[in-house]
Protein backbone atom coordinates (compact mmCIF):
# COMPACT_ATOMS: atom_id res chain seq x y z
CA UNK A 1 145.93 6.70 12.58
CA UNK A 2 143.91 9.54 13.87
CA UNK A 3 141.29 11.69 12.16
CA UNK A 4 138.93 14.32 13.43
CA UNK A 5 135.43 15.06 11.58
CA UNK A 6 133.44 18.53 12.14
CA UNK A 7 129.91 18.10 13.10
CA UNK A 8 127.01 19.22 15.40
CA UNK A 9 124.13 17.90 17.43
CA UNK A 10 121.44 19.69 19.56
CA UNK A 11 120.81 20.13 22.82
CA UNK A 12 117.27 21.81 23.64
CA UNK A 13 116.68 24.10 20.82
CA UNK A 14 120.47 25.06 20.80
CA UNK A 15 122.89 23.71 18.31
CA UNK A 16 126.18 23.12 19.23
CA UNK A 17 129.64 21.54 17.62
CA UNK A 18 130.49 18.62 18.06
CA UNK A 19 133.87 16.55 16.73
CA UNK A 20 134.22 13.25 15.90
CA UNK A 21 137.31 11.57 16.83
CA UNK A 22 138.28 8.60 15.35
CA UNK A 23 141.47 6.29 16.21
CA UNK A 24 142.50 3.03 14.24
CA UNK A 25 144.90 1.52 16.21
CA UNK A 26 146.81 -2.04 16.50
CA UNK A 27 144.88 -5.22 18.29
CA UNK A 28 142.22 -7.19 18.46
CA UNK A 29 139.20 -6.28 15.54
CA UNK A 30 136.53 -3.86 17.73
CA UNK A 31 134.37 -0.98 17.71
CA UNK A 32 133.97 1.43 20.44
CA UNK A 33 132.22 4.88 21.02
CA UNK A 34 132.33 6.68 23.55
CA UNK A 35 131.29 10.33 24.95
CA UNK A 36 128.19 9.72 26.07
CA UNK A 37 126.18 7.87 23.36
CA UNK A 38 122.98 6.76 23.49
CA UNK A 39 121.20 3.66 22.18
CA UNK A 40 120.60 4.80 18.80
CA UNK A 41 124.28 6.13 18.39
CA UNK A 42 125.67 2.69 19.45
CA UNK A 43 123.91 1.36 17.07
CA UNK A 44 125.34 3.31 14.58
CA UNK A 45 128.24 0.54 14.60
CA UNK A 46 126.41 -1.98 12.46
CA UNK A 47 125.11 0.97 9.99
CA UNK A 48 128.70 2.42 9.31
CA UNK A 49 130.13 -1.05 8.99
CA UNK A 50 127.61 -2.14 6.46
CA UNK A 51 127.19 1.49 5.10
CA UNK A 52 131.10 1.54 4.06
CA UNK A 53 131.55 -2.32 2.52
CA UNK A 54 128.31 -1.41 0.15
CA UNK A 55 129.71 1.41 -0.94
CA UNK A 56 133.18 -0.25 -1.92
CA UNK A 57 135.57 0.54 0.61
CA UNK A 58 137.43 -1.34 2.70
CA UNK A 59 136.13 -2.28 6.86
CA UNK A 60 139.46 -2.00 8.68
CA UNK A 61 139.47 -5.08 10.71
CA UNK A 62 141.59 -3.50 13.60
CA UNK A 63 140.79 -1.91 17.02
CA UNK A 64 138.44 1.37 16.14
CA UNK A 65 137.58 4.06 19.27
CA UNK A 66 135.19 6.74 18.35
CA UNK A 67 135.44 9.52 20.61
CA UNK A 68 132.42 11.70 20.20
CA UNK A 69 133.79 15.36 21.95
CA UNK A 70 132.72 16.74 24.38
CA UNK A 71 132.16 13.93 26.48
CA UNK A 72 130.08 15.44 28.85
CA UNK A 73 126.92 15.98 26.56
CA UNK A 74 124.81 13.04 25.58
CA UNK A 75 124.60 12.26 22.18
CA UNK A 76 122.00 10.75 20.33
CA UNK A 77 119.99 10.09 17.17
CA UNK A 78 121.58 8.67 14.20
CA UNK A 79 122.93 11.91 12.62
CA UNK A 80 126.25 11.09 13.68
CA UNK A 81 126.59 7.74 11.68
CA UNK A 82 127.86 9.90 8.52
CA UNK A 83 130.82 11.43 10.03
CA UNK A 84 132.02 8.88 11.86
CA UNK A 85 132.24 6.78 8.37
CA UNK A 86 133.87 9.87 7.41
CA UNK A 87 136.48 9.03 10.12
CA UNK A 88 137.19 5.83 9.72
CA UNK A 89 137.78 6.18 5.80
CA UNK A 90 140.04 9.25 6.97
CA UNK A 91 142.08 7.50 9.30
CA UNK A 92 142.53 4.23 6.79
CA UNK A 93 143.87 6.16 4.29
CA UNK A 94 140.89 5.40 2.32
CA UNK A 95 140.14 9.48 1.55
CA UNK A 96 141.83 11.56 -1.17
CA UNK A 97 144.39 14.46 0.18
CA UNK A 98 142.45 16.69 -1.11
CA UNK A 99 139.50 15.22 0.86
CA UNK A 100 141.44 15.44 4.05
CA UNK A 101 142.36 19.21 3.28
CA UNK A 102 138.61 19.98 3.08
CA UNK A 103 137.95 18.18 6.38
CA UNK A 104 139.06 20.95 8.99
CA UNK A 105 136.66 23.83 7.25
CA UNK A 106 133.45 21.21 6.74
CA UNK A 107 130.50 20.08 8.87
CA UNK A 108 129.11 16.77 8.10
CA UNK A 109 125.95 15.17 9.55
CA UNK A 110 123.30 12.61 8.72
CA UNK A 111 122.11 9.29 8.98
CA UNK A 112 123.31 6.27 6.72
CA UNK A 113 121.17 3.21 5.10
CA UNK A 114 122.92 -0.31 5.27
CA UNK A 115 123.69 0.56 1.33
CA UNK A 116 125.90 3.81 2.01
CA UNK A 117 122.45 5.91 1.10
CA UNK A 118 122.00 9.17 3.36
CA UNK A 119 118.79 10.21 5.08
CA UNK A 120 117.72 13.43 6.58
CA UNK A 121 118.04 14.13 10.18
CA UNK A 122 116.27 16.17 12.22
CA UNK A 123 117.15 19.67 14.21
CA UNK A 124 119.22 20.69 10.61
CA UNK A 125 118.21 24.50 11.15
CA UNK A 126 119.42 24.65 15.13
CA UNK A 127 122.75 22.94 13.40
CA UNK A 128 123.22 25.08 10.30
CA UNK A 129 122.46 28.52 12.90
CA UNK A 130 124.57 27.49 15.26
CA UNK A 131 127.91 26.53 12.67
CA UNK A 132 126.87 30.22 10.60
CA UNK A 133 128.26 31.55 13.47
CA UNK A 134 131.86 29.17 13.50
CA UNK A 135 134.24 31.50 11.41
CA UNK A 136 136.24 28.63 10.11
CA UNK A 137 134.09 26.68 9.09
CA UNK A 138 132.84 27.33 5.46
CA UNK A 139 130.87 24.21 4.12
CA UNK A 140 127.82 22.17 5.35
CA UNK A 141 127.53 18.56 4.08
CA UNK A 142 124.17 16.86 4.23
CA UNK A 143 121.68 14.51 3.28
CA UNK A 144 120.09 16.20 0.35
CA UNK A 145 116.22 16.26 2.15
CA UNK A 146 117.70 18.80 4.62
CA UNK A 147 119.85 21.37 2.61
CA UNK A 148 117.28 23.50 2.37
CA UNK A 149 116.28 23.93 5.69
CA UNK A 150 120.44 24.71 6.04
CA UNK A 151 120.71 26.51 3.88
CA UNK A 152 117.84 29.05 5.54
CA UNK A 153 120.63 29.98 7.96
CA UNK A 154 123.03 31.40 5.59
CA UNK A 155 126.47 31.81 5.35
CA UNK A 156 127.31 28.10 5.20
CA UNK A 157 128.04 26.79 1.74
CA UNK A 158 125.63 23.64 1.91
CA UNK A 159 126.49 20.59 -0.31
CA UNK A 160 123.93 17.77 -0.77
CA UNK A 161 124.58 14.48 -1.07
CA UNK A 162 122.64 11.01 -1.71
CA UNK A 163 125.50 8.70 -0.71
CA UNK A 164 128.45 7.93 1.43
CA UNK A 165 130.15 7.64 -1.98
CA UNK A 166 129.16 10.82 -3.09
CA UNK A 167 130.63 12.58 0.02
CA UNK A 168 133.73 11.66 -0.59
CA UNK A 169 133.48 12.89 -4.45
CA UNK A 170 132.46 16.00 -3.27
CA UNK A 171 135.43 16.43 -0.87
CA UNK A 172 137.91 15.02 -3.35
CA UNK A 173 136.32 17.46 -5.92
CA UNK A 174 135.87 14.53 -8.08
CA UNK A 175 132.00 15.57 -8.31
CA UNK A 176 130.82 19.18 -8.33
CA UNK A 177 127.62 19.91 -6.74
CA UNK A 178 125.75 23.43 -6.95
CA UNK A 179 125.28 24.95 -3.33
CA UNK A 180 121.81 24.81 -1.73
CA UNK A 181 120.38 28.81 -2.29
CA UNK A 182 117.43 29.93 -0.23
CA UNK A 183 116.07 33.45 -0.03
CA UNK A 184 114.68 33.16 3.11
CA UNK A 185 112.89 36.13 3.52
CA UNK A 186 111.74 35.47 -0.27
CA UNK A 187 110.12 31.91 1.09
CA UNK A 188 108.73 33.45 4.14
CA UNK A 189 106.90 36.15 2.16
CA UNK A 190 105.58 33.85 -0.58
CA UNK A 191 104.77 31.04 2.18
CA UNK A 192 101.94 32.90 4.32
CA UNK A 193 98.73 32.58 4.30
CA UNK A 194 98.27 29.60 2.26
CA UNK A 195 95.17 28.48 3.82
CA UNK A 196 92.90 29.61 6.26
CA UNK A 197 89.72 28.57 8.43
CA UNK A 198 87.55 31.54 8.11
CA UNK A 199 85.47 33.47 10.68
CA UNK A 200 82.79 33.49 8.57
CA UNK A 201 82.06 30.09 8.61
CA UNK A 202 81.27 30.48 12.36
CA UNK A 203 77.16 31.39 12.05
CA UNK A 204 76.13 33.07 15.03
CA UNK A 205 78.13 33.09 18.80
CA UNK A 206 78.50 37.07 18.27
CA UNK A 207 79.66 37.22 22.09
CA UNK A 208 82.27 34.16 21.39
CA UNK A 209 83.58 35.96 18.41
CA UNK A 210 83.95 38.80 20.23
CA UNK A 211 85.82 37.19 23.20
CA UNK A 212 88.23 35.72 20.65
CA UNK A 213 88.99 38.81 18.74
CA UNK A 214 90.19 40.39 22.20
CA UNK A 215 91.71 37.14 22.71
CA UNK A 216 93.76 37.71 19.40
CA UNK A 217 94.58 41.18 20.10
CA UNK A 218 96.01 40.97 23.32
CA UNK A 219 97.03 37.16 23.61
CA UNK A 220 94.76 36.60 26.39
CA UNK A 221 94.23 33.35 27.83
CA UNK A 222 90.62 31.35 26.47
CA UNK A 223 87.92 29.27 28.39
CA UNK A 224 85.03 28.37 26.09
CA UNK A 225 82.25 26.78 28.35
CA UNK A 226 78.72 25.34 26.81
CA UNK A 227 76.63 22.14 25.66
CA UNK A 228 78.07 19.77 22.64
CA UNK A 229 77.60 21.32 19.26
CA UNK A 230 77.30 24.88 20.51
CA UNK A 231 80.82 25.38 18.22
CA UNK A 232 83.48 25.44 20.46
CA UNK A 233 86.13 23.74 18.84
CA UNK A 234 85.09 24.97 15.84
CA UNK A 235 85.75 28.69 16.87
CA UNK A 236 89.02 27.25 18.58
CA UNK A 237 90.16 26.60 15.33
CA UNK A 238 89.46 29.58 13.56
CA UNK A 239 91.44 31.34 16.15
CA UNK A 240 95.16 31.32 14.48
CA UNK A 241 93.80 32.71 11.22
CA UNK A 242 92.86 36.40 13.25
CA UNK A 243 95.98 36.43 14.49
CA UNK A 244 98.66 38.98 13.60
CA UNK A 245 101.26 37.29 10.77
CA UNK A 246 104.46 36.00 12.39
CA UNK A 247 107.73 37.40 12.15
CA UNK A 248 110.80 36.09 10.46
CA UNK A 249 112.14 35.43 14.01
CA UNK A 250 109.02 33.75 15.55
CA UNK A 251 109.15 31.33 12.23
CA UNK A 252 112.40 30.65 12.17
CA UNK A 253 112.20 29.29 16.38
CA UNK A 254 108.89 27.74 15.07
CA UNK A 255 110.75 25.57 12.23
CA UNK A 256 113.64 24.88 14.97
CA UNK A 257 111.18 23.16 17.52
CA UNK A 258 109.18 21.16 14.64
CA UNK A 259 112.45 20.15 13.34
CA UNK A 260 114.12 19.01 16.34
CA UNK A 261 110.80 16.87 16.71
CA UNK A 262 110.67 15.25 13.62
CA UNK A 263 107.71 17.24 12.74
CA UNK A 264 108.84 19.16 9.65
CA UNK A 265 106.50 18.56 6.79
CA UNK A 266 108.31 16.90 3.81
CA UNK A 267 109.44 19.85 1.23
CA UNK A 268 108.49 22.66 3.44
CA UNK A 269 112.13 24.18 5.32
CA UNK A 270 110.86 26.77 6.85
CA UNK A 271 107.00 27.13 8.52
CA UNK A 272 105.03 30.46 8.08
CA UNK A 273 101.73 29.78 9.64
CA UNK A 274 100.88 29.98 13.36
CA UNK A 275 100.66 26.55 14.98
CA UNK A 276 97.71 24.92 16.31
CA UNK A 277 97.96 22.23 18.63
CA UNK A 278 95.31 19.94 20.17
CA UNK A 279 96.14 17.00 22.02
CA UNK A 280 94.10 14.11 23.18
CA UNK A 281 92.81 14.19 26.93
CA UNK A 282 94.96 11.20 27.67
CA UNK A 283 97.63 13.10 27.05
CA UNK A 284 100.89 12.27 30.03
CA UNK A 285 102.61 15.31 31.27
CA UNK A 286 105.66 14.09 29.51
CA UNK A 287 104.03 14.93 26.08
CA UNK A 288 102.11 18.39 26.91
CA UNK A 289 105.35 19.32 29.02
CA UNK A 290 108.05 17.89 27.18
CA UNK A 291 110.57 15.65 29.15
CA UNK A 292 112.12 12.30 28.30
CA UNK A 293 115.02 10.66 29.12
CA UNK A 294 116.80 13.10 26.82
CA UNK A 295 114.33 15.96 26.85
CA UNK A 296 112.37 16.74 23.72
CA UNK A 297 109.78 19.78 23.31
CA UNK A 298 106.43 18.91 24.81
CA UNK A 299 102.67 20.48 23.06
CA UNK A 300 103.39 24.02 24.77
CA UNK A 301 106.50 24.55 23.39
CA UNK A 302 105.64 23.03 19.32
CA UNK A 303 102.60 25.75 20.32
CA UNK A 304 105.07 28.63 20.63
CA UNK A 305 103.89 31.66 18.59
CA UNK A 306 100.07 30.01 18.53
CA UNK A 307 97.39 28.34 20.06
CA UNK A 308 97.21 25.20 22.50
CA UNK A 309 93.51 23.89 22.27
CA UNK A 310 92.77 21.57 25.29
CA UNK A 311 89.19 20.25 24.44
CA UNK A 312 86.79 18.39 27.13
CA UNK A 313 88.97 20.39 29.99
CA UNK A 314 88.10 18.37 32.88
CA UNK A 315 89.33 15.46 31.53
CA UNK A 316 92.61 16.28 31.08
CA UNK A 317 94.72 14.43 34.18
CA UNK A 318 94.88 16.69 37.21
CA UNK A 319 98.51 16.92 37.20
CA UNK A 320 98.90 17.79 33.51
CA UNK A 321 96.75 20.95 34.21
CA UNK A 322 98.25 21.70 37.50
CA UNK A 323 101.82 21.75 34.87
CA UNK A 324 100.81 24.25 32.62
CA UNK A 325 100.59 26.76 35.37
CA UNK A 326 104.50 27.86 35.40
CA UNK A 327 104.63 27.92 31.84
CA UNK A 328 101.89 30.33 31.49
CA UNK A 329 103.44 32.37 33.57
CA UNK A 330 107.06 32.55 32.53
CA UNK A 331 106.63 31.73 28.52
CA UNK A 332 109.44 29.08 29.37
CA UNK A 333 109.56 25.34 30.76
CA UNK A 334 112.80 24.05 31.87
CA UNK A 335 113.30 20.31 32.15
CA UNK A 336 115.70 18.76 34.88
CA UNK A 337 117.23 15.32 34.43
CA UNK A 338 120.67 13.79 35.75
CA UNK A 339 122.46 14.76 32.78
CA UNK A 340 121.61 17.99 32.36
CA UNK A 341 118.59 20.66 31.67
CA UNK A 342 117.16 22.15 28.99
CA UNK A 343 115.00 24.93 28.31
CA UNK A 344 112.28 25.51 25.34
CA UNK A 345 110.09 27.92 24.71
CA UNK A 346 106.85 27.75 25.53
CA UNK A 347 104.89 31.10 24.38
CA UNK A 348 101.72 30.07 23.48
CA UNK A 349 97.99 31.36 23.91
CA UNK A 350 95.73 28.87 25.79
CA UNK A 351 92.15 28.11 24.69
CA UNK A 352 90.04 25.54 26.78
CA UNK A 353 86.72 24.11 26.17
CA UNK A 354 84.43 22.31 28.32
CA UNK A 355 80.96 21.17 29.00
CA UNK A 356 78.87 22.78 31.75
CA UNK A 357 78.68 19.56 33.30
CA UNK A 358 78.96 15.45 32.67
CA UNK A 359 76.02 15.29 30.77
CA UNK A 360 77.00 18.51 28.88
CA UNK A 361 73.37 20.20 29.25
CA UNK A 362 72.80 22.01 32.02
CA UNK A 363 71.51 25.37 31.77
CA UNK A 364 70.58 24.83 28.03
CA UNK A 365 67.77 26.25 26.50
CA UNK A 366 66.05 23.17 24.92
CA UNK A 367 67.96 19.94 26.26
CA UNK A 368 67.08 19.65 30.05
CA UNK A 369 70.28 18.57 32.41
CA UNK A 370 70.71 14.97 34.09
CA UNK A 371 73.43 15.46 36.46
CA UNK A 372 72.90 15.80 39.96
CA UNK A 373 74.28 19.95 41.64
CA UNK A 374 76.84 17.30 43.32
CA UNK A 375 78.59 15.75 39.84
CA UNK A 376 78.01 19.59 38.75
CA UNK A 377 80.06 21.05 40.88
CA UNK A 378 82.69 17.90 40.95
CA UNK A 379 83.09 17.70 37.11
CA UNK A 380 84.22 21.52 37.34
CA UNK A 381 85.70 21.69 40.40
CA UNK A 382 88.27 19.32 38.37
CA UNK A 383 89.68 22.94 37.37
CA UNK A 384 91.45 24.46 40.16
CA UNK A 385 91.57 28.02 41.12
CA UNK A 386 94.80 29.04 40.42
CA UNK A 387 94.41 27.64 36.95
CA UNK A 388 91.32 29.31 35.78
CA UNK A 389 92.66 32.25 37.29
CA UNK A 390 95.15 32.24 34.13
CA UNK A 391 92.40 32.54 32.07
CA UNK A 392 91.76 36.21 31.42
CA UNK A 393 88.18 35.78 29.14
CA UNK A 394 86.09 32.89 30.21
CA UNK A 395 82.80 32.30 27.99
CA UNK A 396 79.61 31.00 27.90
CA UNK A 397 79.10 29.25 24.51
CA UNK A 398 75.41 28.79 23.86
CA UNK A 399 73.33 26.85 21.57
CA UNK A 400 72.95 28.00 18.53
CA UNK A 401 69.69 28.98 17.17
CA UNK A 402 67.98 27.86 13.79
CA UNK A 403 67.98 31.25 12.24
CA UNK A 404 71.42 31.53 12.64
CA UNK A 405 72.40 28.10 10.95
CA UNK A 406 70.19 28.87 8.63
CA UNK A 407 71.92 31.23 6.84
CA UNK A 408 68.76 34.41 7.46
CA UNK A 409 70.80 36.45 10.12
CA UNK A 410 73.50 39.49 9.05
CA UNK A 411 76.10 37.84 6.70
CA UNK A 412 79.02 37.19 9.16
CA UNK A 413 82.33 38.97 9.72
CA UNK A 414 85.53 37.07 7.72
CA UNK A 415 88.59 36.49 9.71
CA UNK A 416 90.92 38.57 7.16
CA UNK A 417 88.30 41.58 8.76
CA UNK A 418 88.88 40.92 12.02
CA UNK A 419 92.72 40.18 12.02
CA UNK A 420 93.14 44.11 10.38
CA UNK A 421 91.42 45.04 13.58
CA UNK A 422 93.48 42.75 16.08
CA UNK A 423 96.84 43.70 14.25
CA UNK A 424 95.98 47.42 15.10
CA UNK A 425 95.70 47.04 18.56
CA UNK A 426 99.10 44.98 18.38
CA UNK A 427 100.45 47.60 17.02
CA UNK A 428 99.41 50.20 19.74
CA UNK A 429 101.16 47.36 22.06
CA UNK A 430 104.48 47.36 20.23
CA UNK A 431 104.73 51.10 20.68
CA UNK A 432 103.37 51.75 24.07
CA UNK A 433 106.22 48.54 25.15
CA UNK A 434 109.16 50.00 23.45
CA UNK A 435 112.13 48.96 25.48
CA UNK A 436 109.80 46.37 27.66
CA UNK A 437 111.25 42.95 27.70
CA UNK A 438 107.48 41.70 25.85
CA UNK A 439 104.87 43.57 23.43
CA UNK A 440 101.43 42.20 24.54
CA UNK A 441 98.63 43.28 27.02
CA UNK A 442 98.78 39.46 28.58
CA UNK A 443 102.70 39.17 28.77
CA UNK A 444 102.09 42.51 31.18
CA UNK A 445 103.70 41.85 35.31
CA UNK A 446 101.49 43.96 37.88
CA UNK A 447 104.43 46.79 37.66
CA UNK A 448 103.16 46.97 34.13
CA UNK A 449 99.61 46.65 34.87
CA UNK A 450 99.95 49.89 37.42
CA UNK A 451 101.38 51.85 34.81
CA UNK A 452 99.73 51.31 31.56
CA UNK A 453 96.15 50.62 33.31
CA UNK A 454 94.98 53.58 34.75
CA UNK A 455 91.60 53.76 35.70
CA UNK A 456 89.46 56.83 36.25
CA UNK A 457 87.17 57.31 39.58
CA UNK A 458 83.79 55.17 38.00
CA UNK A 459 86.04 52.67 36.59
CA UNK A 460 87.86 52.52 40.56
CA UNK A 461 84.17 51.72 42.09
CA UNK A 462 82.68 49.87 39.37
CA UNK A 463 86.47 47.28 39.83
CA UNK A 464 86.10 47.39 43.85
CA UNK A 465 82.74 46.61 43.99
CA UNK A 466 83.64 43.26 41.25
CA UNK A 467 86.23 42.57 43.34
CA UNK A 468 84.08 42.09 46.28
CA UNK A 469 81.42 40.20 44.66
CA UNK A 470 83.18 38.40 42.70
CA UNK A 471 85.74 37.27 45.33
CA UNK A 472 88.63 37.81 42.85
CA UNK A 473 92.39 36.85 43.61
CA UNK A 474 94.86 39.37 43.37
CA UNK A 475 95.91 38.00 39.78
CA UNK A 476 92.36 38.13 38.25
CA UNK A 477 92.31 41.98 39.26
CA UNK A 478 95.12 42.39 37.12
CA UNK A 479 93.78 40.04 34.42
CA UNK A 480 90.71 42.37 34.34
CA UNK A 481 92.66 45.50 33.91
CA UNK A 482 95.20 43.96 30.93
CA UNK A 483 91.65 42.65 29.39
CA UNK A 484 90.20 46.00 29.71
CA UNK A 485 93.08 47.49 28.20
CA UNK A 486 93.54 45.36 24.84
CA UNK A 487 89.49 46.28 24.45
CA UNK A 488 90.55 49.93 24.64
CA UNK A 489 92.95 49.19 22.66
CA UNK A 490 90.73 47.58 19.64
CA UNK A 491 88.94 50.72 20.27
CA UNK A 492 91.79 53.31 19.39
CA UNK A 493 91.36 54.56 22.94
CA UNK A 494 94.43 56.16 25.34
CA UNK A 495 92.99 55.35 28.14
CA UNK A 496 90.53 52.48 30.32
CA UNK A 497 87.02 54.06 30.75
CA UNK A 498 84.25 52.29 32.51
CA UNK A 499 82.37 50.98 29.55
CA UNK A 500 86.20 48.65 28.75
CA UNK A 501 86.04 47.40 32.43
CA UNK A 502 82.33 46.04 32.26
CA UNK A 503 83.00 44.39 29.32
CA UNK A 504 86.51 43.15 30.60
CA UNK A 505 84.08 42.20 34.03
CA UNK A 506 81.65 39.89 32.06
CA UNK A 507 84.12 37.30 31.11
CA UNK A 508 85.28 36.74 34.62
CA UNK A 509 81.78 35.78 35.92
CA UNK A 510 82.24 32.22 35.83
CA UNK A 511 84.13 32.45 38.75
CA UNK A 512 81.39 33.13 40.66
CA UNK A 513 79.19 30.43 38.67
CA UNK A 514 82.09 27.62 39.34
């Protein structure tokens, strides 16, 4: 006999349908699947054969094919091991009629234990958006840890289940199960701002502050350069808390990327809070880029929508810096392989920190350098041209001094302060960039820059004569102007005056010093 099971798998961030084909025929006892499994779906053999005996049905010993449609996809992960159970039980005759009557208008996915229990799966909210959209298909069945994060999608009626067994109640109607509800603009209200790191906490670095709050308000790129303990991480981190709240949109492709990972806190189906990511130095390209034999998404894409901290710069591998170039640039990364390519999102805002040097003293004020001018210039020369071009605000970080850790200096500015003032100037970008295909200062192309960055006739000199000095590439001109505009911007101003372009000038001036 023949039966065919609804259900869905992802490729990239896209869900997409998927059916499940499943023939018991005459001959010899086997188990076949085919349609472009991987490892972990083979596998699946041993779980749905020991998965349906422990749950008191019958193991047909015939010949069983598995067709897993379309074949031209690659399937993996062990979501699949449910329906195909679901098949053979369907095709032995060992389902209800009622059952099979359900079967053409329901999705089924997850994974099964040896003992017929279900466990969640990741990429559930990719799935449930994606089979919202199938008209004739009217009920989700799922492990019970992910019909929440379904049920976010909507339309779907999701049923949750604990056990093989219990599926096929629930189909038969021989158990009755109350839908998964979520209000999912109710959750994302009540779920922001939990908790925060706070601004405040930051004693001193007025100039660093400053640098991020433009940062925040126009999504400019971040270079934090100074001696260990001057705070640079710790300001890093504060960084996602002045930033403008995310939308429903930006959250939902958030919770997509984090699901499809594996990355999904327990109990929390939908994420609210901007992500902060901060990967080791020893990083491979694979894991900052994404890749894989089947791709996955990489630290700039579970980024998207936040901040990717890349502390002790230099030591980052040459060709993991050299990466992140295109994906500044386009917001996207697309990964190649044989079987296909993928594409994830990768809009994030870049913060770097490094020491001045090996050592990680020179130029301070109390702690004399060691390093010879030749492992100087060699520990920073480790960051290429083009890529410090990309970022617009580059800072010296300073020590800090005793007064201010002590607590006697001007009580310091809280981050709820500052992100009032940063989501102002956002929203002076959203309405000059009505219609544009973006809505920040730093997403601006140099069509963009020569239209919203005039510049009057002091503001002309005062750029040509930093361009000269400063040997600047065509790219930091334009960096300069889009930096000078979000500062005009923070100050309610129409239009670029001379005063915004010094400022804007100042953090370029380690490209002279490197």
């Amino acid at each position: 006999m023949l039966a065919k099971i609804n259900s869905c798998a992802v490729n990239g961030l896209m869900g997409y349908r998927l059916t499940v084909e499943v023939d018991v025929g005459q001959g010899l006892s086997a188990f076949e699947i085919v349609g472009l499994p991987d490892a972990s779906v083979r596998e699946s053999k041993e779980r749905v054969r020991a998965a349906i005996k422990n749950s008191g049905f019958d193991f047909p010993l015939r010949r069983i094919t598995v067709n897993l449609a379309p074949a031209d996809i690659r399937k993996e992960g062990p979501s699949l091991d449910l329906p195909i159970a679901l098949g053979i039980l369907a095709a032995t005759g060992q389902l209800a009629e009622t059952g099979l009557a359900k079967l053409s208008a329901t999705v089924i996915c997850g994974e099964l234990s040896l003992d017929g229990q279900l466990r969640p799966v990741g990429g559930i909210l990719s799935m449930a958006d994606q089979m919202a959209g199938e008209p004739e298909l009217l009920t989700f069945i799922l492990p019970v840890e992910n019909a929440e994060e379904a049920a976010i999608a909507g339309r779907l009626e999701v049923l949750a289940a604990l056990s093989l067994l219990q599926v096929t109640q629930i189909l038969d109607g021989s158990l009755r199960v109350e839908a998964a509800c979520v209000d999912a603009a109710d959750l994302f209200a009540r779920s922001r701002r939990c908790q925060r790191l706070d601004m405040a906490d930051v004693k001193g670095q007025q100039a660093a502050k400053r640098a991020l709050t433009i940062a925040a308000a126009g999504a400019h790129n971040l270079l934090l350069i100074g001696p260990p303990g001057s705070g640079k991480t710790m300001l890093a981190r504060r960084l996602p808390g002045i930033l403008p709240d995310l939308t429903f949109a930006e959250s939902l492709e958030i919770t997509k990327l984090f699901s499809i990972s594996g990355l999904l806190p327990a109990g929390q189906p939908l994420l609210t809070e901007r992500p902060f990511r901060s990967p080791h130095h020893t990083a491979s390209a694979a894991s900052i880029i994404g890749g894989g034999a089947t791709p996955r998404p990489g630290e700039i894409s579970l980024a998207s929508h936040g901040v990717l901290f890349l502390d002790e710069l230099p030591e980052f591998q040459r060709d993991v810096l050299e990466a992140l170039r295109q994906p500044l640039e386009d917001h996207t990364v697309t990964i190649v392989r044989a079987a296909g390519r993928v594409e994830f999102p990768a809009r994030f805002q870049l913060v770097g920190a490094s020491n001045p040097c090996p050592c990680g003293y020179y130029g301070d004020s109390l702690k004399p350098c060691a390093c010879t001018p030749y492992a100087r210039q060699h520990y920073l020369r480790k960051l290429s041209g083009p890529l410090l071009d990309r970022f617009d605000l580059q800072i010296e970080v300073p020590r800090v001094a005793y007064s201010d850790i002590s607590g006697k200096g001007a009580a310091a500015e809280s981050s709820a302060a500052i992100r009032a003032r940063v989501q102002a100037a956002r929203e002076l970008q959203l309405s000059r960039f009505t219609g544009e295909p973006f809505y920040t200062n730093a997403e601006m192309g140099h069509r963009e820059v020569e239209q919203y960055c005039p510049i009057d006739g002091s503001g002309e000199a005062l750029l040509r004569e930093a361009f000269r000095t400063l040997k600047m590439s065509g790219r930091a001109h334009d960096r300069v102007l889009k930096v000078a505009r979000t500062i005009a911007d923070l100050d309610a101003s129409p239009g670029i005056n001379a005063a915004h372009l010094a400022e804007a000038l100042q953090y370029r001036n380690l490209d002279r010093e490197i």
